[in-house]
PDB file of N, CA and C in Angstrom:
ATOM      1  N   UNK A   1      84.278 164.974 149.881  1.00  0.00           N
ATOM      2  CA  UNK A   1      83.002 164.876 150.548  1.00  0.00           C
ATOM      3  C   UNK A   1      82.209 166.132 150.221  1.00  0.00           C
ATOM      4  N   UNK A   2      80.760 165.944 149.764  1.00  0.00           N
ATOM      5  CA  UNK A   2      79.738 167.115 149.587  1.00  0.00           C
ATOM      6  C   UNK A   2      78.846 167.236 150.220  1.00  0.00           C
ATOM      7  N   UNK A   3      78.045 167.788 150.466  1.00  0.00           N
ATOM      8  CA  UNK A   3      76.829 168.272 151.421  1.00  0.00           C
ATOM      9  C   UNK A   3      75.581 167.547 150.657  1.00  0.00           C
ATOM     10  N   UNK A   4      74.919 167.410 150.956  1.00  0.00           N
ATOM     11  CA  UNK A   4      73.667 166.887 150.220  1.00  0.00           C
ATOM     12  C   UNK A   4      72.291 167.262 150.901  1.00  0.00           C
ATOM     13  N   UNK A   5      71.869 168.301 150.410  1.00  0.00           N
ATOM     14  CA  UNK A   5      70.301 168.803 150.558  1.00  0.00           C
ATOM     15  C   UNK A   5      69.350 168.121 150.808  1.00  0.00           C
ATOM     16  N   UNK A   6      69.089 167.216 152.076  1.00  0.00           N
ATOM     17  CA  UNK A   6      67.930 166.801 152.403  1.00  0.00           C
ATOM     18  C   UNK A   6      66.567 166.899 152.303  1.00  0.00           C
ATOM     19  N   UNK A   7      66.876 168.459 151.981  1.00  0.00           N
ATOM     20  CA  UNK A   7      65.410 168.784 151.675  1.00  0.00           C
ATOM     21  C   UNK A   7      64.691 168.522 150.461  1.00  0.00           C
ATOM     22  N   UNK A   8      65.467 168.206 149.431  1.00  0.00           N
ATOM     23  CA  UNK A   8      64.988 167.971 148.428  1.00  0.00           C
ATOM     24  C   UNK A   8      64.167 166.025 148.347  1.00  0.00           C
ATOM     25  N   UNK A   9      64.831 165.864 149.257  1.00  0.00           N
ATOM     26  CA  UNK A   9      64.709 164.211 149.218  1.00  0.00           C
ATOM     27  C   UNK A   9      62.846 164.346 148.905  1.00  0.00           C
ATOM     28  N   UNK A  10      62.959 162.997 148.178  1.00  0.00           N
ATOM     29  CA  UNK A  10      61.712 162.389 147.730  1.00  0.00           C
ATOM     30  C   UNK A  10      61.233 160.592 148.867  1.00  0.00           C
ATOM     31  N   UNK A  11      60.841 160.755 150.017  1.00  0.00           N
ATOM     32  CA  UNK A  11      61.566 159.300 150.656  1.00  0.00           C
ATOM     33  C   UNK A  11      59.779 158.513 150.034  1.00  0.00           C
ATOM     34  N   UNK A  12      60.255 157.654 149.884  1.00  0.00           N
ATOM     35  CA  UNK A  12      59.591 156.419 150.209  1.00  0.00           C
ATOM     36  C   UNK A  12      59.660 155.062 150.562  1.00  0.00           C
ATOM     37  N   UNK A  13      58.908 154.347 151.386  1.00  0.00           N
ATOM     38  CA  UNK A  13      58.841 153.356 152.128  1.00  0.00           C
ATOM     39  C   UNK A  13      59.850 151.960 151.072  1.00  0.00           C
ATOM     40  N   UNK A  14      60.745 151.806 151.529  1.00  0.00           N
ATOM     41  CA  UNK A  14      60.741 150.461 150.711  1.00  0.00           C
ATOM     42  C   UNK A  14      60.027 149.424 150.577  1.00  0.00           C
ATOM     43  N   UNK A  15      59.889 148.735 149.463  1.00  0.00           N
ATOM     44  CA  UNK A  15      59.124 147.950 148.773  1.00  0.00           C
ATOM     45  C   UNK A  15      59.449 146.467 149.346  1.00  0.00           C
ATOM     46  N   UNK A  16      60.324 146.043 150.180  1.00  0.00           N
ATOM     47  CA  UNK A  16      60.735 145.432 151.242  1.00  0.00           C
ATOM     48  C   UNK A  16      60.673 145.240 152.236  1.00  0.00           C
ATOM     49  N   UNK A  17      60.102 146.314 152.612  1.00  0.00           N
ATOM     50  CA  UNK A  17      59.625 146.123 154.195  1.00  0.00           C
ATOM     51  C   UNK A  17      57.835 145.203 153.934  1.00  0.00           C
ATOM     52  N   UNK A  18      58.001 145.089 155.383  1.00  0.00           N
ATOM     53  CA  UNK A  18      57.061 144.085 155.591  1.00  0.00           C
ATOM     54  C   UNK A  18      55.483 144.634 156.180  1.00  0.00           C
ATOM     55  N   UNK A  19      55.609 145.457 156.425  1.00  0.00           N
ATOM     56  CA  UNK A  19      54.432 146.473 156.905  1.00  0.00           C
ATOM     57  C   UNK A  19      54.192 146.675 158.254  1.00  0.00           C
ATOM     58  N   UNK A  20      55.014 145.775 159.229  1.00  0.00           N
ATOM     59  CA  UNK A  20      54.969 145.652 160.544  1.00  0.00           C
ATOM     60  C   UNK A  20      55.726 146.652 161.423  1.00  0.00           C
ATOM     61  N   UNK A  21      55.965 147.711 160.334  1.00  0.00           N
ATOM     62  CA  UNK A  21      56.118 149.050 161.665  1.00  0.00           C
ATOM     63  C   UNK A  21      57.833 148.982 162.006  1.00  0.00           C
ATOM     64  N   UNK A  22      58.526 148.335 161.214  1.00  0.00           N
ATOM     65  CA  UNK A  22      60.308 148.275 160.944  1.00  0.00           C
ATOM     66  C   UNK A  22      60.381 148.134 159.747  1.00  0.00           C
ATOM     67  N   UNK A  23      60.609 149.502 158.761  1.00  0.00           N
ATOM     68  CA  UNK A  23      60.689 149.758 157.679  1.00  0.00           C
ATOM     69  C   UNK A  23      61.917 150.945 157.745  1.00  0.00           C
ATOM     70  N   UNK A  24      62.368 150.852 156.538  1.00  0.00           N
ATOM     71  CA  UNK A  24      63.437 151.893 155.889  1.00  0.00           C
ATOM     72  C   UNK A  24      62.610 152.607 155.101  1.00  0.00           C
ATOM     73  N   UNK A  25      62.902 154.136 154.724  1.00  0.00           N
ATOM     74  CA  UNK A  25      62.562 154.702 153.746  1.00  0.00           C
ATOM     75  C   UNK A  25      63.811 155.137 152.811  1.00  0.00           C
ATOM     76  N   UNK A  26      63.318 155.390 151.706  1.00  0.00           N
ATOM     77  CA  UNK A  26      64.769 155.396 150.650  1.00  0.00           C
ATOM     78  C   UNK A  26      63.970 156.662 149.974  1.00  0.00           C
ATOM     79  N   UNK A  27      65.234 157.496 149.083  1.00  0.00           N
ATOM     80  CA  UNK A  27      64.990 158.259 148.530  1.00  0.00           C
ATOM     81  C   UNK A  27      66.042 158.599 147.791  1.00  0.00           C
ATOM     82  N   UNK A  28      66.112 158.258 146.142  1.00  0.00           N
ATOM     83  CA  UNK A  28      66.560 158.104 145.337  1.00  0.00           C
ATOM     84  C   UNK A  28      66.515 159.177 144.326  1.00  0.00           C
ATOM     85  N   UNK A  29      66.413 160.317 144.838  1.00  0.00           N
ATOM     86  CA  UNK A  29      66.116 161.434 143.435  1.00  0.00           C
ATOM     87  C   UNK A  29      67.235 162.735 143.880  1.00  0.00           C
ATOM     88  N   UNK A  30      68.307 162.400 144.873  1.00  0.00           N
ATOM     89  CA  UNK A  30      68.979 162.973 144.954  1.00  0.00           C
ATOM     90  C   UNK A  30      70.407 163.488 144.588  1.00  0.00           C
ATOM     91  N   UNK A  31      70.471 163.323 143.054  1.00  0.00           N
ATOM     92  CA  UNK A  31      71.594 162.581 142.346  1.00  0.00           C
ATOM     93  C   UNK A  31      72.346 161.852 142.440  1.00  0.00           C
ATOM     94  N   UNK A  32      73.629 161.718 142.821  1.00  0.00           N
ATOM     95  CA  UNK A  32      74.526 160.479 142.745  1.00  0.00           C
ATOM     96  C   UNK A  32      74.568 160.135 144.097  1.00  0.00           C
ATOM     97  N   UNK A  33      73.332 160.339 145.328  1.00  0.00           N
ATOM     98  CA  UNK A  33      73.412 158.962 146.231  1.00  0.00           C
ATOM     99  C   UNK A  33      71.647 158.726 146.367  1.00  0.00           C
ATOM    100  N   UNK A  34      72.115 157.540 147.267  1.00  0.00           N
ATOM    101  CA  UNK A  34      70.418 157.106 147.728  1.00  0.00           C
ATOM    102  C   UNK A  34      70.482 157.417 149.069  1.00  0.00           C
ATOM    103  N   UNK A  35      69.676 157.955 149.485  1.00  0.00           N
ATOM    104  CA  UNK A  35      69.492 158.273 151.104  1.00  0.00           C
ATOM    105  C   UNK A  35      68.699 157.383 151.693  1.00  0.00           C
ATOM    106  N   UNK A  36      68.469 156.619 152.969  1.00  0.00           N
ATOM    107  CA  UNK A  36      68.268 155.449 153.659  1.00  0.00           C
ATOM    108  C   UNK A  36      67.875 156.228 155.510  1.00  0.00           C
ATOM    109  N   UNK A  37      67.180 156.390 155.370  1.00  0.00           N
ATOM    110  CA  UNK A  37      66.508 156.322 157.144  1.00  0.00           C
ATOM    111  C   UNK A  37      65.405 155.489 157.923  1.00  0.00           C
ATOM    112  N   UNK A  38      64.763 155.125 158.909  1.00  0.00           N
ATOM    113  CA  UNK A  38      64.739 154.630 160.128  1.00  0.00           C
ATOM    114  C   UNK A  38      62.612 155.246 159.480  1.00  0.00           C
ATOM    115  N   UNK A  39      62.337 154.758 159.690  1.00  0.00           N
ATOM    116  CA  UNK A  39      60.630 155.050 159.185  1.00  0.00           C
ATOM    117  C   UNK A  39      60.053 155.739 160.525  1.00  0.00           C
ATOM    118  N   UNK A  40      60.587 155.029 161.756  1.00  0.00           N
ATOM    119  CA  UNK A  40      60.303 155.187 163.027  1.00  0.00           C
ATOM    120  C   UNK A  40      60.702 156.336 163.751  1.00  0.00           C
ATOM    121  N   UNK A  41      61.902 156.800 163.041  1.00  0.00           N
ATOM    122  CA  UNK A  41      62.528 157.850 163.030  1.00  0.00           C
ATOM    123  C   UNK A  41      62.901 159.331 162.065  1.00  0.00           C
ATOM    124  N   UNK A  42      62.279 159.572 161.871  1.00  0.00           N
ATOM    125  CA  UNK A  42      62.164 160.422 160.368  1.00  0.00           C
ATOM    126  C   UNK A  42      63.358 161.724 160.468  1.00  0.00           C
ATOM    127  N   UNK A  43      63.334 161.999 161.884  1.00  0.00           N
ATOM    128  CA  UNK A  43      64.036 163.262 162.037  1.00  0.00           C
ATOM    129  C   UNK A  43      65.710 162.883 162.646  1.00  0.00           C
ATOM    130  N   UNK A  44      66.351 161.559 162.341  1.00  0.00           N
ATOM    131  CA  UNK A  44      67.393 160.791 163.001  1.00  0.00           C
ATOM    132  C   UNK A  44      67.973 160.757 162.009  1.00  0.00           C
ATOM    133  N   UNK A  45      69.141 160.083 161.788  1.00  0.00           N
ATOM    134  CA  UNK A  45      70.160 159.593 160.755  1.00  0.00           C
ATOM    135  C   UNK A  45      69.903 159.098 159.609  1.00  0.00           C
ATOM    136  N   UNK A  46      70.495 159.614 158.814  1.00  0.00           N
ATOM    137  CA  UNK A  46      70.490 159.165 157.376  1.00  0.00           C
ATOM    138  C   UNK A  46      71.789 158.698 157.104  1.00  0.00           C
ATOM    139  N   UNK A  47      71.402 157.885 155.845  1.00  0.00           N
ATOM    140  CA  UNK A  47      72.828 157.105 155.374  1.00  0.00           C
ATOM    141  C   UNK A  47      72.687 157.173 154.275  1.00  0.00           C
ATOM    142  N   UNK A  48      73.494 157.551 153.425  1.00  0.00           N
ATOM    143  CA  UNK A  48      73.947 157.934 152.164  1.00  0.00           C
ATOM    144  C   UNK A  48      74.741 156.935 151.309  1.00  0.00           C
ATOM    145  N   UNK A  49      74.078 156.412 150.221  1.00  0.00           N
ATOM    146  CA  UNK A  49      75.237 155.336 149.452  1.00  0.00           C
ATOM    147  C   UNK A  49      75.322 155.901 148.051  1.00  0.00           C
ATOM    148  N   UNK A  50      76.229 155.716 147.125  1.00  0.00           N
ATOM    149  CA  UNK A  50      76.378 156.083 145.921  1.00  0.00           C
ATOM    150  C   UNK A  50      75.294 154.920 145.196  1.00  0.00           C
ATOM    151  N   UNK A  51      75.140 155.159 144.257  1.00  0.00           N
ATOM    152  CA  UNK A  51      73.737 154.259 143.625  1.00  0.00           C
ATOM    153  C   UNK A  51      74.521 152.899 143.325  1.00  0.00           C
ATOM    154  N   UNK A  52      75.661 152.929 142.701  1.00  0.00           N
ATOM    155  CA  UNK A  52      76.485 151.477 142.667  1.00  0.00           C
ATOM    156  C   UNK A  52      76.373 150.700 144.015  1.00  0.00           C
ATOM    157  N   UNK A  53      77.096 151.470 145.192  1.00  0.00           N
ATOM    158  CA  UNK A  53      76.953 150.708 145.652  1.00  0.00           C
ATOM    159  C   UNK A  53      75.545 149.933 146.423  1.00  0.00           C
ATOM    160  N   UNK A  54      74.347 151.194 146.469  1.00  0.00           N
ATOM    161  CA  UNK A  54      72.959 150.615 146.915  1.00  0.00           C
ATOM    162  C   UNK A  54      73.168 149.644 145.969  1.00  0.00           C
ATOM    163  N   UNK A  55      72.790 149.356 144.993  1.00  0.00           N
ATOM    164  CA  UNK A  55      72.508 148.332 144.128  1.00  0.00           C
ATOM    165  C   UNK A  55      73.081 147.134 144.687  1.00  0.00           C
ATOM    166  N   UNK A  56      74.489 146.793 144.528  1.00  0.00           N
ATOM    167  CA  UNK A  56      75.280 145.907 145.537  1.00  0.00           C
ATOM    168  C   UNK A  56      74.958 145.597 146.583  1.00  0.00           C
ATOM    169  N   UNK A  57      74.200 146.290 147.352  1.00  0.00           N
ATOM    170  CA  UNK A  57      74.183 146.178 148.823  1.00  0.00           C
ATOM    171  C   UNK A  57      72.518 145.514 148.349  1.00  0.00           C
ATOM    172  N   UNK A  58      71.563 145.491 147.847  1.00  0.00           N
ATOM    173  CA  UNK A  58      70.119 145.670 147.612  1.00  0.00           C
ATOM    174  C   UNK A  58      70.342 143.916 146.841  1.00  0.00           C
ATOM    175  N   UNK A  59      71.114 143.795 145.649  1.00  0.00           N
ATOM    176  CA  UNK A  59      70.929 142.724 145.038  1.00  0.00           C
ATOM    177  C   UNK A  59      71.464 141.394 146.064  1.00  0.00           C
ATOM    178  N   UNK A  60      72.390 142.161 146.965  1.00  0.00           N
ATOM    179  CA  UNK A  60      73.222 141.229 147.951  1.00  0.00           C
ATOM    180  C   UNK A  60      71.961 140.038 148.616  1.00  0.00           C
ATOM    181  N   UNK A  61      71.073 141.362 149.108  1.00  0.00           N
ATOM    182  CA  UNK A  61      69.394 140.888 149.969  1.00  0.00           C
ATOM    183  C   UNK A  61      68.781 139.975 148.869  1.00  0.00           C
ATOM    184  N   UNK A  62      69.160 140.493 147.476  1.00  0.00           N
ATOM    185  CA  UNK A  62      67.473 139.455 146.887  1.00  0.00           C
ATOM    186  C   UNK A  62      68.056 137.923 146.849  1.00  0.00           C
ATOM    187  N   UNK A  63      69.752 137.839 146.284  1.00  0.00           N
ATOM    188  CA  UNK A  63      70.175 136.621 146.386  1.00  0.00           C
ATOM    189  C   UNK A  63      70.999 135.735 147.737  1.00  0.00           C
ATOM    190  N   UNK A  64      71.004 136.733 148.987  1.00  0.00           N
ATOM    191  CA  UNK A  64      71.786 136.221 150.096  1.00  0.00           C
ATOM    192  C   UNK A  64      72.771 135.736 149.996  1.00  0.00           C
ATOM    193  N   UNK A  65      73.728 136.395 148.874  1.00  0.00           N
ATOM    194  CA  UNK A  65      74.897 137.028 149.400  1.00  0.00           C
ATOM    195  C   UNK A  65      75.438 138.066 150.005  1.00  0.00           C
ATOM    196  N   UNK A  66      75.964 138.361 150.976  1.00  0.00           N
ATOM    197  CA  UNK A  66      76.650 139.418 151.532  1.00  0.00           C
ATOM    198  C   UNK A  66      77.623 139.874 150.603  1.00  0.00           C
ATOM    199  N   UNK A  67      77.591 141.416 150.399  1.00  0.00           N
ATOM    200  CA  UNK A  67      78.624 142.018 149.434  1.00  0.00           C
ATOM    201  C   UNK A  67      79.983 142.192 150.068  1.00  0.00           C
ATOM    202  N   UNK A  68      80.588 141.894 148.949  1.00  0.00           N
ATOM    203  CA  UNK A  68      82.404 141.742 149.018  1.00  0.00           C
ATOM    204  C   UNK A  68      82.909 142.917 149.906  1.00  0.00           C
TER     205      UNK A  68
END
């Protein structure tokens, strides 16, 4: 397990959300993970995935499958 510098994060709104004020922001420029927080919440929890598995978890949504 490593530490990962938040501060560097780049977030933006996903391209998925719907505009109605329950959105995720993502931020992907933090090398080998994607960071994932709460739009509503900016200063709350983050969640961290390795880019494999965002992808998995992301393509799961476009075709509605749930990942393995």
């Amino acid at each position: 397990m490593y530490e990962i510098n938040m501060a560097d994060a780049t977030w933006r709104t996903s391209s998925r959300s719907g505009g109605n004020g329950n959105c995720v922001e993502v931020a992907d420029n933090l090398g080998a993970v994607v960071a994932v927080r709460d739009s509503k919440d900016r200063s709350g929890a983050v969640l961290a995935f390795r880019h494999a598995a965002w992808a998995t978890f992301t393509a799961s949504l476009k075709n509605g499958t749930p990942p393995a």
